[in-house]
Protein backbone atom coordinates (compact mmCIF):
# COMPACT_ATOMS: atom_id res chain seq x y z
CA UNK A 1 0.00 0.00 0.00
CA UNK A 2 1.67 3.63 -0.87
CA UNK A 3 2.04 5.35 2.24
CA UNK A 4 1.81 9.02 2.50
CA UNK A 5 4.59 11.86 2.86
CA UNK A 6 5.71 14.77 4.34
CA UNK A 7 4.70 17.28 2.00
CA UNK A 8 5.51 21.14 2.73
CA UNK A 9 4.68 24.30 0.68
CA UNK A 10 6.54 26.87 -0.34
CA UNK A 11 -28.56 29.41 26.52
CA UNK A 12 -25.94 32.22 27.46
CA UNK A 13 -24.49 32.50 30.65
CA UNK A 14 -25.45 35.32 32.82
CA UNK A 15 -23.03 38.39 32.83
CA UNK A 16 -20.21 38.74 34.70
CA UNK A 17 -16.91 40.52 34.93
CA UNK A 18 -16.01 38.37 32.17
CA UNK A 19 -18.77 38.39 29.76
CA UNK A 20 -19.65 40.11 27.09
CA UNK A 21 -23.57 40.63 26.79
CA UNK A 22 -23.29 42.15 23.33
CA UNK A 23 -24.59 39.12 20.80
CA UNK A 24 -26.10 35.69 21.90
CA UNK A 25 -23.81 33.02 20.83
CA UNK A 26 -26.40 31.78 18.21
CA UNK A 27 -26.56 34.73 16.78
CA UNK A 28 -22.99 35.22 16.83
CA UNK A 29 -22.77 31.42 15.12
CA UNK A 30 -25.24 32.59 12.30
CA UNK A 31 -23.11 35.56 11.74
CA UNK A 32 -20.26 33.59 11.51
CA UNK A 33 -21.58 30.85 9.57
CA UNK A 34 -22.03 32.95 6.62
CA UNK A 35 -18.42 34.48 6.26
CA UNK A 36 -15.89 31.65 4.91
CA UNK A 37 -14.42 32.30 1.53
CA UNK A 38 -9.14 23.94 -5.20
CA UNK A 39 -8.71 19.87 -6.42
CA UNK A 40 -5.85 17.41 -5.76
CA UNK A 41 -5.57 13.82 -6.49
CA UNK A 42 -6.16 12.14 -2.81
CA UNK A 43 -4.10 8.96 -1.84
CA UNK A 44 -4.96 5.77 -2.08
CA UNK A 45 -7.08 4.94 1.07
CA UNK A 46 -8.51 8.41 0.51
CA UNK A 47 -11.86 8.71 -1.45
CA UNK A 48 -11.46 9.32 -4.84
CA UNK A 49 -13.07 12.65 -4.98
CA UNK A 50 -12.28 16.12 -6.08
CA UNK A 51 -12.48 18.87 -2.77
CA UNK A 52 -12.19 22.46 -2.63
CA UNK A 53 -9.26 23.75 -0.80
CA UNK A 54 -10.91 25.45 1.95
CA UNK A 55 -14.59 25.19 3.47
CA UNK A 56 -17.71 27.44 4.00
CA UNK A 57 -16.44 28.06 7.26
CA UNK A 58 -12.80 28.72 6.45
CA UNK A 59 -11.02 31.05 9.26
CA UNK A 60 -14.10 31.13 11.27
CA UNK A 61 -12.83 30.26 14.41
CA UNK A 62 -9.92 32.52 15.62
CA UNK A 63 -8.04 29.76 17.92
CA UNK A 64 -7.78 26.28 17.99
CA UNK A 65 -6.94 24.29 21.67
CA UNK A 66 -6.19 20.82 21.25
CA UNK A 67 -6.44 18.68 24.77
CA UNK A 68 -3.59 15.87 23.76
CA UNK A 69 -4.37 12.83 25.51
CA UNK A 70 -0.97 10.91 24.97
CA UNK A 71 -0.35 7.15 24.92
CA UNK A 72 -3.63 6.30 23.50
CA UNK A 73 -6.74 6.96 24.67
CA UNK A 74 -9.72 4.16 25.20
CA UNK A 75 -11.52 6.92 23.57
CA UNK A 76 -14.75 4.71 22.72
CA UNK A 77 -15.50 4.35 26.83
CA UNK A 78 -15.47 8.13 26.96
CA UNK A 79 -17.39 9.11 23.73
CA UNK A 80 -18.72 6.03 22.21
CA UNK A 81 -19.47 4.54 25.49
CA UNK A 82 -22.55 2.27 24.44
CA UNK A 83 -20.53 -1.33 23.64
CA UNK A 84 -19.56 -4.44 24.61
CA UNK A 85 -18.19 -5.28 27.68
CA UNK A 86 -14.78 -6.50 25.29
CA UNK A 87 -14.45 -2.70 24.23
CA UNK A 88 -15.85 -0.66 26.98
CA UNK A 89 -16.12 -3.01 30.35
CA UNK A 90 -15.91 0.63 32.48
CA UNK A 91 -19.74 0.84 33.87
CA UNK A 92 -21.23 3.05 36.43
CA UNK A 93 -22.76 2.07 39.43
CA UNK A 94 -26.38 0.71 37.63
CA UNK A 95 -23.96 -1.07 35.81
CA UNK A 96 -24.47 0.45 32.67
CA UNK A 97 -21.63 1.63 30.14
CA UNK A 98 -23.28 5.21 29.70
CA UNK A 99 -24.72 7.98 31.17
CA UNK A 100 -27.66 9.98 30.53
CA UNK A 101 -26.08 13.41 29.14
CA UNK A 102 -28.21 16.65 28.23
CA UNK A 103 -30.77 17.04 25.86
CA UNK A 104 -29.98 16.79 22.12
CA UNK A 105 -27.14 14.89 22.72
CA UNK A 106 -26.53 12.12 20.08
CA UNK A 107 -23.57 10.28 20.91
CA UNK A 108 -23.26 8.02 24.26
CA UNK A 109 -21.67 9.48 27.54
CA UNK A 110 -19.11 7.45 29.37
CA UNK A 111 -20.29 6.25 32.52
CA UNK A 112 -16.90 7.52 33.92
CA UNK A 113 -17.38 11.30 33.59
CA UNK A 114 -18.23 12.93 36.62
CA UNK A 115 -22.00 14.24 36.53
CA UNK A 116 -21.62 16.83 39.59
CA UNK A 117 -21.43 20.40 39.46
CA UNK A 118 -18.79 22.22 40.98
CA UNK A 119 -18.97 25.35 42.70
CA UNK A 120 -17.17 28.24 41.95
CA UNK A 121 -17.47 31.00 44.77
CA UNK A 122 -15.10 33.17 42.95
CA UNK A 123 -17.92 34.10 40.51
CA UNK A 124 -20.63 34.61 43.50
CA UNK A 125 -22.21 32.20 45.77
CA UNK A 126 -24.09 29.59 44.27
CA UNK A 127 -22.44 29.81 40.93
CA UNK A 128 -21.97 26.12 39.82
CA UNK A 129 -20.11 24.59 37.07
CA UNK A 130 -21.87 21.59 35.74
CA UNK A 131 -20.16 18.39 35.05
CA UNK A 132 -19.68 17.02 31.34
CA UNK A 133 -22.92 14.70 31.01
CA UNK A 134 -24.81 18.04 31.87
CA UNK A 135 -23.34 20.20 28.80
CA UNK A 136 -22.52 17.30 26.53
CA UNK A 137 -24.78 18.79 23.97
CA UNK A 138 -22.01 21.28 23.10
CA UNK A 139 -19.58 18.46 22.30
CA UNK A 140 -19.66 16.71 18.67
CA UNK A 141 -18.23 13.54 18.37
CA UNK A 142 -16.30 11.73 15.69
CA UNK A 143 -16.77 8.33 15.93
CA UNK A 144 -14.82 6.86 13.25
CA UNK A 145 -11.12 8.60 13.22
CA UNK A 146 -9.12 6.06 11.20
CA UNK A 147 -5.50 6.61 10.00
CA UNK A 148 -6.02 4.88 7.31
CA UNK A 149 -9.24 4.15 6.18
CA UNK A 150 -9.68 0.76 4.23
CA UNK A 151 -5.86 -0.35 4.78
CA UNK A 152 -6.26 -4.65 6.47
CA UNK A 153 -4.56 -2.46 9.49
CA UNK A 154 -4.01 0.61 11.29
CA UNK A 155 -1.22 1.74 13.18
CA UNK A 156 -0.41 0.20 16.38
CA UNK A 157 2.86 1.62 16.84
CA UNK A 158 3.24 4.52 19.33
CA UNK A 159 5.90 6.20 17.17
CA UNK A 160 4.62 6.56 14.21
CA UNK A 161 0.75 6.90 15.54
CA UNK A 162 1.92 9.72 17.35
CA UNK A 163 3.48 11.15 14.27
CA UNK A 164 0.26 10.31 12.42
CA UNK A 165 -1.61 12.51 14.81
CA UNK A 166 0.99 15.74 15.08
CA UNK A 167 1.84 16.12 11.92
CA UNK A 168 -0.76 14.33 9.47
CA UNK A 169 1.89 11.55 8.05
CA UNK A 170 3.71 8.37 9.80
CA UNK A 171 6.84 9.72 8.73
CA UNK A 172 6.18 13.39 9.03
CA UNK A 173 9.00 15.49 10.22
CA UNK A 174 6.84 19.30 9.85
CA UNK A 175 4.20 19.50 12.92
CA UNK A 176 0.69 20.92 12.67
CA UNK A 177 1.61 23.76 14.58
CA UNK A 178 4.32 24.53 12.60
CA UNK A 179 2.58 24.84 9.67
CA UNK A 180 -0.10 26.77 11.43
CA UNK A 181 2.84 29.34 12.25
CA UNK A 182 4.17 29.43 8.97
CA UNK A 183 0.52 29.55 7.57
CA UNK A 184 -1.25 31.58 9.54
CA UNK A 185 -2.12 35.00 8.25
CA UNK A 186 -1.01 36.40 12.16
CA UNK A 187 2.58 35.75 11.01
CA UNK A 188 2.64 37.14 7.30
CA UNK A 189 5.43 39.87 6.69
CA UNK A 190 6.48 40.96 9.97
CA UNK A 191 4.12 39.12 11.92
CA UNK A 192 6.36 36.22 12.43
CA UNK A 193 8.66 38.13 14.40
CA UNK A 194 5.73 40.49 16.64
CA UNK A 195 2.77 38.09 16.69
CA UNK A 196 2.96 35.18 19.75
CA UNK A 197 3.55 32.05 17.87
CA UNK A 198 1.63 28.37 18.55
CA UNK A 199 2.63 27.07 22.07
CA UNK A 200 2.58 23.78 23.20
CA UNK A 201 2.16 22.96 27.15
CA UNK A 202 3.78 19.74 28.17
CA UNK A 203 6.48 17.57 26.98
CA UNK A 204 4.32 14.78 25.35
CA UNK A 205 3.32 16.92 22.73
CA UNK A 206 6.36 18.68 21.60
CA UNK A 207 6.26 16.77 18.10
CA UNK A 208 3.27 18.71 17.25
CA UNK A 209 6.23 21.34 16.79
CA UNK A 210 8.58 19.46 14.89
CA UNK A 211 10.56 21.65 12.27
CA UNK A 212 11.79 20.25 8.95
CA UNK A 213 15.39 21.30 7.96
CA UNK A 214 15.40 25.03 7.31
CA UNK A 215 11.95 25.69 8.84
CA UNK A 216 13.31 26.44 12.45
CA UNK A 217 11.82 29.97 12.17
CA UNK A 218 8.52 28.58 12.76
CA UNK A 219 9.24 26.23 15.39
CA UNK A 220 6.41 27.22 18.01
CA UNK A 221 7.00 28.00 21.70
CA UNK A 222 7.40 24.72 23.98
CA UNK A 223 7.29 24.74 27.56
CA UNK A 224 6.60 21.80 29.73
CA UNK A 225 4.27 23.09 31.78
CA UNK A 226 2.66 25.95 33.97
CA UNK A 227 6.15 25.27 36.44
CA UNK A 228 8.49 27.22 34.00
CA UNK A 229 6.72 30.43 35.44
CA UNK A 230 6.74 29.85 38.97
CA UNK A 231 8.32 33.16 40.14
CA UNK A 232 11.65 33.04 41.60
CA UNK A 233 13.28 35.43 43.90
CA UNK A 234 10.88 38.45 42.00
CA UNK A 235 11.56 37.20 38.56
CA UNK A 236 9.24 34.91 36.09
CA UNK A 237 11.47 31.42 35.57
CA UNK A 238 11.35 31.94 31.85
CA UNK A 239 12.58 35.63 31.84
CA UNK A 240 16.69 35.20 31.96
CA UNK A 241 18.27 38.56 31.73
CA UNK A 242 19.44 39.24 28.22
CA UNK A 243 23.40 38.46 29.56
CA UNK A 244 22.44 35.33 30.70
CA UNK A 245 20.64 34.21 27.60
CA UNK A 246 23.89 34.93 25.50
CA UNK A 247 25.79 32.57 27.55
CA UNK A 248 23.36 30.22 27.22
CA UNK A 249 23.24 30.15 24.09
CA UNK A 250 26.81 29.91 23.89
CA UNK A 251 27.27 26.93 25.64
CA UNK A 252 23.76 25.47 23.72
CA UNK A 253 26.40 25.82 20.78
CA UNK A 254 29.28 24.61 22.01
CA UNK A 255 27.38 21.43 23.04
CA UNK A 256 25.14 20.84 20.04
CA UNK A 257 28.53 21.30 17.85
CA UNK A 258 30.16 17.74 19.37
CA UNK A 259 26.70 15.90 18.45
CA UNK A 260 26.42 13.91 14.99
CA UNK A 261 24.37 15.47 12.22
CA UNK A 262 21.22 13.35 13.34
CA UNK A 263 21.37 14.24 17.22
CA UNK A 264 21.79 18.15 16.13
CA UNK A 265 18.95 18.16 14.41
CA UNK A 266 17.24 16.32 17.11
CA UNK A 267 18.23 18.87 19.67
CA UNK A 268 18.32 21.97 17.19
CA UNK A 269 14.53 22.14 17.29
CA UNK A 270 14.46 22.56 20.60
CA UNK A 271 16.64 25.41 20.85
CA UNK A 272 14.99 27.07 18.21
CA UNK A 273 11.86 26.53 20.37
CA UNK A 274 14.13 27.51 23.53
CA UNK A 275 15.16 30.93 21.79
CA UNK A 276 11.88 31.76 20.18
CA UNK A 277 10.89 32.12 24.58
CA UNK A 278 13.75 34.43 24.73
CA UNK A 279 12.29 36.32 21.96
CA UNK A 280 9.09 37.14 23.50
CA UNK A 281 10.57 37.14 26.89
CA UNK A 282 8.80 40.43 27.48
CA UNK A 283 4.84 39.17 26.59
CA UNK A 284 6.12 35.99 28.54
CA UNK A 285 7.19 38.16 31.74
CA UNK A 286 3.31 39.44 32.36
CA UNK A 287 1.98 37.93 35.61
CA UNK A 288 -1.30 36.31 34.58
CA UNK A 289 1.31 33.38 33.68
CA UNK A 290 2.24 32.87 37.28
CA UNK A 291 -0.54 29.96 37.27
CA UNK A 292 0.20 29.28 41.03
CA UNK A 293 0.14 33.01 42.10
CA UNK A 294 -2.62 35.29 41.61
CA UNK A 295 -1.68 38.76 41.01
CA UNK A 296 -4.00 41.83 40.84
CA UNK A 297 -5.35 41.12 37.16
CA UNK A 298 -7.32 43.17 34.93
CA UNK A 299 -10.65 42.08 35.37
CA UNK A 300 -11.44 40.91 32.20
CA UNK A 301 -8.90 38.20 32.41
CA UNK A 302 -10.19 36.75 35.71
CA UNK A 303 -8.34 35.70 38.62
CA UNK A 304 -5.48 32.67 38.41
CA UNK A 305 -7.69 31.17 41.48
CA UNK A 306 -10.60 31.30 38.89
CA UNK A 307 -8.52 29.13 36.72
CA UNK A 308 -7.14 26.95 39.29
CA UNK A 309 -11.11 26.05 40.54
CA UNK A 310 -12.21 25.90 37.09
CA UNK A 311 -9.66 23.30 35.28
CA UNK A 312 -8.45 21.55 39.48
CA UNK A 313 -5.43 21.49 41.22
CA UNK A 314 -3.47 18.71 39.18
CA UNK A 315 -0.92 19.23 36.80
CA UNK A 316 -3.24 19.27 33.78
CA UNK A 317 -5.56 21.72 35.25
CA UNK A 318 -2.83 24.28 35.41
CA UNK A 319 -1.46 23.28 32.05
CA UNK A 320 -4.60 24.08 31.07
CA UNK A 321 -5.11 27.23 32.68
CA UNK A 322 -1.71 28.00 31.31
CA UNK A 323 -2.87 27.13 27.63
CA UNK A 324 -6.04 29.30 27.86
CA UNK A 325 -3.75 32.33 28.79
CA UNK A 326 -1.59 32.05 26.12
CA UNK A 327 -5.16 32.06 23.57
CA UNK A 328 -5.56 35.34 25.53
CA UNK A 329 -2.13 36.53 24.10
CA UNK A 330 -3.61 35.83 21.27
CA UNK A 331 -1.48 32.83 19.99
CA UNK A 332 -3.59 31.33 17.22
CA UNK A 333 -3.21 27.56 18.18
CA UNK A 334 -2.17 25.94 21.36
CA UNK A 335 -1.64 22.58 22.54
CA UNK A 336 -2.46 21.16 25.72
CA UNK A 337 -0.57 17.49 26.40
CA UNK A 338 -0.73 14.94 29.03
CA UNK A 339 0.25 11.36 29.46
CA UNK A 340 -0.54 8.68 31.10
CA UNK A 341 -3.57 6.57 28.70
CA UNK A 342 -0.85 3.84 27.99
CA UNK A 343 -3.49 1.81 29.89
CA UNK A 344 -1.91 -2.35 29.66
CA UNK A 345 -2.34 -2.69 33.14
CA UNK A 346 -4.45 -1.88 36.06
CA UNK A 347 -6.93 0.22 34.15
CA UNK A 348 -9.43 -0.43 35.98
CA UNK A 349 -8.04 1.37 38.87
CA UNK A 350 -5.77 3.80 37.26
CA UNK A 351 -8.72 4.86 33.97
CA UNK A 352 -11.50 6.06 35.92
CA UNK A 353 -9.82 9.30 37.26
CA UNK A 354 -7.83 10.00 33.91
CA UNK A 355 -11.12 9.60 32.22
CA UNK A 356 -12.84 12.46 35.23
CA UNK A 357 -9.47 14.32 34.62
CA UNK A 358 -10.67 14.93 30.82
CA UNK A 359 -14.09 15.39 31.17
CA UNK A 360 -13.53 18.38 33.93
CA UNK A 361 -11.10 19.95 31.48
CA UNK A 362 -13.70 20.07 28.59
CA UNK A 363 -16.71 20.78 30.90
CA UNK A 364 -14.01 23.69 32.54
CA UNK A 365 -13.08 24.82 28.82
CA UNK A 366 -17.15 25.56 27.87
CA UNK A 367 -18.14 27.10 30.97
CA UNK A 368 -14.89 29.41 31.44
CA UNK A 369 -14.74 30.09 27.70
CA UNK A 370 -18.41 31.16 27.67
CA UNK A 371 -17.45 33.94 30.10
CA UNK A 372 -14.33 35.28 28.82
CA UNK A 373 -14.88 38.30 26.70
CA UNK A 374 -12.95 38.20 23.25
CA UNK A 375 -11.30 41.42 22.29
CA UNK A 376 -12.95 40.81 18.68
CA UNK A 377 -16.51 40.70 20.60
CA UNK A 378 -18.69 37.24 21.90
CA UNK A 379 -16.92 35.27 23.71
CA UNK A 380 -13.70 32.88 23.53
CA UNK A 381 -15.89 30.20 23.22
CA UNK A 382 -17.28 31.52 20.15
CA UNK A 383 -13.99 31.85 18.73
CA UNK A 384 -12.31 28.85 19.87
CA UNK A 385 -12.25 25.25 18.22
CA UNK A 386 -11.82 22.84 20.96
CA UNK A 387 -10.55 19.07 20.37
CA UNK A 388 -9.16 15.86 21.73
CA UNK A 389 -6.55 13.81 19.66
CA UNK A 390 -4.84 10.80 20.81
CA UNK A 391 -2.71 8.58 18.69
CA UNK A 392 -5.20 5.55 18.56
CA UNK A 393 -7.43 3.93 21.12
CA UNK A 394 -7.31 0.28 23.04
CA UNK A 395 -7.72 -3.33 21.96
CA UNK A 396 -8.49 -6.36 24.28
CA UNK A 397 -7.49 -10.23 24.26
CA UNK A 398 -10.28 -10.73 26.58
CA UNK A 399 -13.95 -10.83 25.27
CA UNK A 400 -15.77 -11.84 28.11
CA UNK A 401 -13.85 -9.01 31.06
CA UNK A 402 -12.55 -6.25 28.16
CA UNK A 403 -9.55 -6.12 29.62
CA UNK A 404 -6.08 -8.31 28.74
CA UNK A 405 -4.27 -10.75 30.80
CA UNK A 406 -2.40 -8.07 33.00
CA UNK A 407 -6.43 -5.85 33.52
CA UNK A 408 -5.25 -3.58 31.25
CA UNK A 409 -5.82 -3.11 27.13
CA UNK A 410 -3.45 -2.80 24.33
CA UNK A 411 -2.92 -1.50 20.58
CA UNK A 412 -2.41 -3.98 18.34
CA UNK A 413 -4.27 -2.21 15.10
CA UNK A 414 -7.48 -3.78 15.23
CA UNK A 415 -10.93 -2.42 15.07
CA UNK A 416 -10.79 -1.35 18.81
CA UNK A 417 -7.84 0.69 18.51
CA UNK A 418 -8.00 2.22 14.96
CA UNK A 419 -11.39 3.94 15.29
CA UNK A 420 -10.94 6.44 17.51
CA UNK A 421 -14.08 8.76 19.23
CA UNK A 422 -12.98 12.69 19.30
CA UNK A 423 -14.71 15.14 19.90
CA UNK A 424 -14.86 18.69 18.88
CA UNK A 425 -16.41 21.92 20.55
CA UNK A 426 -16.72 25.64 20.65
CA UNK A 427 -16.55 28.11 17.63
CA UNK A 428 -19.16 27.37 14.66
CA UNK A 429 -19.85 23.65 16.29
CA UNK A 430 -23.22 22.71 16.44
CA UNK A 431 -22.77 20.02 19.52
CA UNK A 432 -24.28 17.34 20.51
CA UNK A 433 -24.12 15.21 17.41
CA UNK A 434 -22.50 11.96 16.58
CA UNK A 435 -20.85 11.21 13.03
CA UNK A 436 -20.44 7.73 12.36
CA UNK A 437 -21.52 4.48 14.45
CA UNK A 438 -19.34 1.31 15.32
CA UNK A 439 -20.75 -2.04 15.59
CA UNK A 440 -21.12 -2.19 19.52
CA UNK A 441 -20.19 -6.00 19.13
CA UNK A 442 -16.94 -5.09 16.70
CA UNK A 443 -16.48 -1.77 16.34
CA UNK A 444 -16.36 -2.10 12.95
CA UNK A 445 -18.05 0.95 11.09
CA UNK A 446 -21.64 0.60 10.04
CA UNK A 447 -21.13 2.79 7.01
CA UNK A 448 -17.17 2.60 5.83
CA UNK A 449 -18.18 5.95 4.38
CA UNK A 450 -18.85 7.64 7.56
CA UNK A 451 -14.84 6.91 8.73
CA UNK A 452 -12.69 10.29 8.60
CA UNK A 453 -8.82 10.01 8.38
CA UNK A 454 -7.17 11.71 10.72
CA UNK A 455 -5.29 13.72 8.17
CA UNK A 456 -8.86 14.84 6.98
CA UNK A 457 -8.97 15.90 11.15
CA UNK A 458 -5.69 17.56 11.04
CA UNK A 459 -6.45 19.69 7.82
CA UNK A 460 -10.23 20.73 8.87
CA UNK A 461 -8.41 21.89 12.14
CA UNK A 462 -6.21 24.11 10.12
CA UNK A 463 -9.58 25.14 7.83
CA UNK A 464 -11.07 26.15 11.09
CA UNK A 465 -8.79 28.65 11.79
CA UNK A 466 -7.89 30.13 8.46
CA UNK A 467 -5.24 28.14 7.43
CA UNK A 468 -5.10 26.50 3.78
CA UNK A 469 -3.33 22.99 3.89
CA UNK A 470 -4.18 21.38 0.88
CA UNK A 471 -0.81 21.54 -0.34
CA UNK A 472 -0.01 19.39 2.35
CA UNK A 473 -2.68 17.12 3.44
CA UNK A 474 -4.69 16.00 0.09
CA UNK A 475 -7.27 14.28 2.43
CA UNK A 476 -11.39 15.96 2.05
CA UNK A 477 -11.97 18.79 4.70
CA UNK A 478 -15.14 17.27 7.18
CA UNK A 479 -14.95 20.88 9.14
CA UNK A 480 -18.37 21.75 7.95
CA UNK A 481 -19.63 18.61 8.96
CA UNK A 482 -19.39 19.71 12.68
CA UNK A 483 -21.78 22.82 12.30
C-alpha cells in the first residue's frame, strides 16, 4: 500500500466581569456561519473525490486548543461509550456503560465522567459549574477517526501513531503547529517576528512542533508546563536577563557542535523553540502566567484562582489554565498534552480518574470560555475550536472481562484501537451530534463511508482557523460537517 509523505509548501451565561452581553452566541454562530471564503488527487485509502481547498467556514474560528491525551486513549468508553463489555467493560454504578447526558445529545456518555457540578465561589455564591454529562450537547463527536481508512490495518505503533496525529503523516518530520505558524495569516510579513507564535504545554506533545530542515523559524513556543513560570526570587522562571541568555546560548552551541548530524537536528529544534521564549521574553514576563500566584489582574482576564477552581489542582488543570492564557495573548493555536492513557495494566483502577481528569477539562473549557470576553466581541468560546486527539485507542485479548491478561488493554491495530471517538467543541460547532456508528459487538463501522482520516482531522483543524493545507494534506476537509 503507498504510504503518505511529508509534504511542505513553499442558553448564554449570565453576565459577569467576564462576559460580554453584546450578541447571543447563536446569533454570533449565524453571523459567523455565513463568512468563509481547489482539487488534488487524494491517496490511495482516501476517497477518490475532487475537494475544494478550503470550506464554508474557512477562518471562522480565531483559535484552535487541542487537549492531547498521549499514549492512546480508550476513547470509545469516553465518547462512544454504548458497547460491549470486550471494548468498553468501564460501567457506572447501575452497571451500565453510559450515562444519561443533556438534551440533544446524540452520541453516548461514558459512565466515567463525573456528573456533579462544581462550585465556583469566585464568581458569586451559588455559581456552579456543571459536570460534562450536563453540557454534553455542546460536544460533537467523531466516531470513526481512522488513520487509514480501508488499509487490512491501522497503526499500532506509538511512534509513528503519534506522528500520524501531530503532523498528518507516519513519517512526518513538519508539525501541525508549525505549519499553522508558517501559515497563519497572524505571522505574514512581519508578523512572524511580533505576533505570539503556537505554544505547546507539556512535553508529550512537543512533536506537534517538529521543524523540517530550514523551517526552524517557525518552530512554536514549547514549555513543559505551567512550572516554567513559577516566580523566583521576583523574577518569572522563563525571563533570563538578556546576559544570561547569551551565555546560554553559547554553551547550547558549544554542546550541540560535538553531536552527529542526526542528534543536532534532534536537539536543534528545541533550541529554536528555547530561543523563540527568549524572543518574547517580554509578553512571557506578564503575571497572569504565574498559574500558582494570583496577582491583581485586569478584570477581564479573571483571577489565576478562577482558573485553578475551574480546570483543578493537578498538573493538567494548570497546564490548562496555562494554555487558555496564552489564547488570551492571542497565539492562534495551542496545545495542551498529558500522558498517562498507555493503559496495559491496572486500568481499571488507574482509567476512571484520567477519564474524570478529561471530562472536567472540557466541561471547565465551555463554561470558562463562555465567560471570557474576546477582544474581537462574543466570547472565547465563540472563537475557539476545541478538540481531543490521541494517537489511537485500546484493543483487548479478553472478550468476556474487556480487559487483557495483566487488567489492562493494548494497541495492536485492530478495530478497537484504529477507530478512535474525538470530539470537537466551541466556535461554529453545532454540539451534541455523533458522526459515524461502530458495531457495539466489533467496532467495525456501520457505514465505511462515515470513517474520517485523521489527516482529513488535522487539515479541517487548520480550515477552522484560516489556514489552507491542501498543499499538504490532500485528504477531504469534514470541518463543515461539525456545524
Amino acid at each position: 500500500m503507498t504510504k503518505p509523505t511529508d509534504q511542505r509548501p513553499h442558553e448564554r451565561p449570565p453576565q459577569t466581569a467576564l462576559t460580554d452581553a453584546r450578541a447571543t452566541r447563536r446569533g454570533f454562530l449565524r453571523a459567523a456561519a455565513a463568512l468563509g471564503a481547489a482539487a488534488v488527487a487524494p491517496t490511495l485509502w482516501i476517497p477518490r473525490r475532487a475537494r475544494a481547498a478550503t470550506s464554508e467556514l474557512h477562518g471562522t474560528a480565531k483559535h484552535l486548543l487541542i487537549l492531547h491525551a498521549d499514549g492512546g486513549l480508550r476513547s470509545g468508553t469516553l465518547f462512544n461509550a454504548k458497547l460491549n463489555v470486550r471494548w468498553n467493560p468501564h460501567v457506572g454504578p447501575d452497571g451500565a456503560p453510559d450515562q444519561p447526558g443533556a438534551p440533544g445529545t446524540a452520541w453516548d456518555v461514558g459512565a466515567l465522567f463525573d456528573a456533579g457540578a462544581t462550585a465556583i465561589p469566585e464568581l458569586g455564591d451559588g455559581v456552579l459549574m456543571p459536570g460534562l454529562p450536563a453540557v454534553s450537547n455542546a460536544l460533537t463527536v467523531m466516531s470513526l477517526v481512522d488513520h487509514e481508512p480501508g488499509a487490512e490495518r491501522s497503526d499500532a505503533s506509538h511512534a509513528t501513531a503519534r506522528r500520524r496525529i501531530m503532523t498528518g503523516f507516519y513519517d512526518g518530520t513538519t508539525g501541525l503547529l508549525s505549519h499553522i505558524y508558517r501559515h497563519h495569516p497572524n505571522y505574514a510579513g512581519s508578523g512572524a517576528e511580533t505576533a505570539i507564535p503556537p505554544v505547546i504545554v507539556g512535553a508529550p506533545g512537543r512533536a506537534f512542533g517538529l521543524t523540517a530542515p530550514g523551517g526552524g523559524a517557525f518552530a512554536p513556543l514549547v514549555f513543559n508546563g505551567a512550572d516554567d513560570f513559577r516566580v523566583s526570587a521576583g523574577q518569572p522562571a522563563i525571563a533570563a536577563p538578556s546576559w544570561a541568555t547569551g551565555v546560554t546560548q553559547r554553551l547550547d552551541d558549544r554542546f550541540t557542535g560535538g553531536l552527529s548530524l542526526r542528534d543536532q537536528r534532534r536537539v536543534g529544534g528545541y533550541l529554536v523553540a528555547k530561543r523563540g521564549a527568549s524572543r518574547f521574553r517580554e509578553t512571557l514576563r506578564q503575571p497572569m502566567l504565574d498559574i500558582a500566584a494570583d496577582p491583581e489582574l485586569d478584570p477581564v482576564l479573571g483571577s489565576n484562582a478562577l482558573l485553578r477552581r475551574v480546570f483543578g489542582p493537578n498538573r493538567w488543570g494548570a497546564n490548562m489554565a496555562l494554555g487558555v492564557r496564552m489564547l488570551q495573548l492571542g497565539s492562534p493555536a495551542v496545545v495542551v498534552s498529558t500522558s498517562g492513557y498507555d493503559t496495559h495494566s491496572n486500568e481499571l483502577v488507574e482509567f476512571p480518574p484520567l477519564a474524570r481528569d478529561l471530562g472536567r477539562q472540557l466541561a471547565g473549557l465551555n463554561f470558562l470560555l463562555a465567560r471570557l470576553a474576546h477582544p474581537d466581541g462574543g466570547t472565547y468560546l465563540d472563537h475557539t475550536l476545541v478538540v481531543v486527539l490521541s494517537e489511537f485507542a485500546r484493543d483487548n485479548t479478553e472478550p468476556a472481562t474487556g480487559y487483557n491478561s495483566a487488567g489492562g488493554s493494548d494497541h495492536r491495530g485492530e478495530d478497537g484501537s484504529r477507530h478512535q471517538a474525538l470530539p470537537v467543541m466551541g466556535a461554529f460547532v453545532g454540539g451534541g451530534a455523533r458522526i459515524g456508528e461502530s458495531d457495539a459487538a466489533t467496532m467495525a463501522p456501520n457505514d465505511p463511508s462515515q470513517v474520517i482520516a485523521s489527516q482529513s482531522v488535522l487539515a479541517s483543524l487548520c480550515d477552522a482557523i484560516g489556514v489552507d493545507m491542501s498543499e499538504v494534506y490532500k485528504a477531504p476537509l469534514v470541518t463543515e460537517r461539525w456545524a
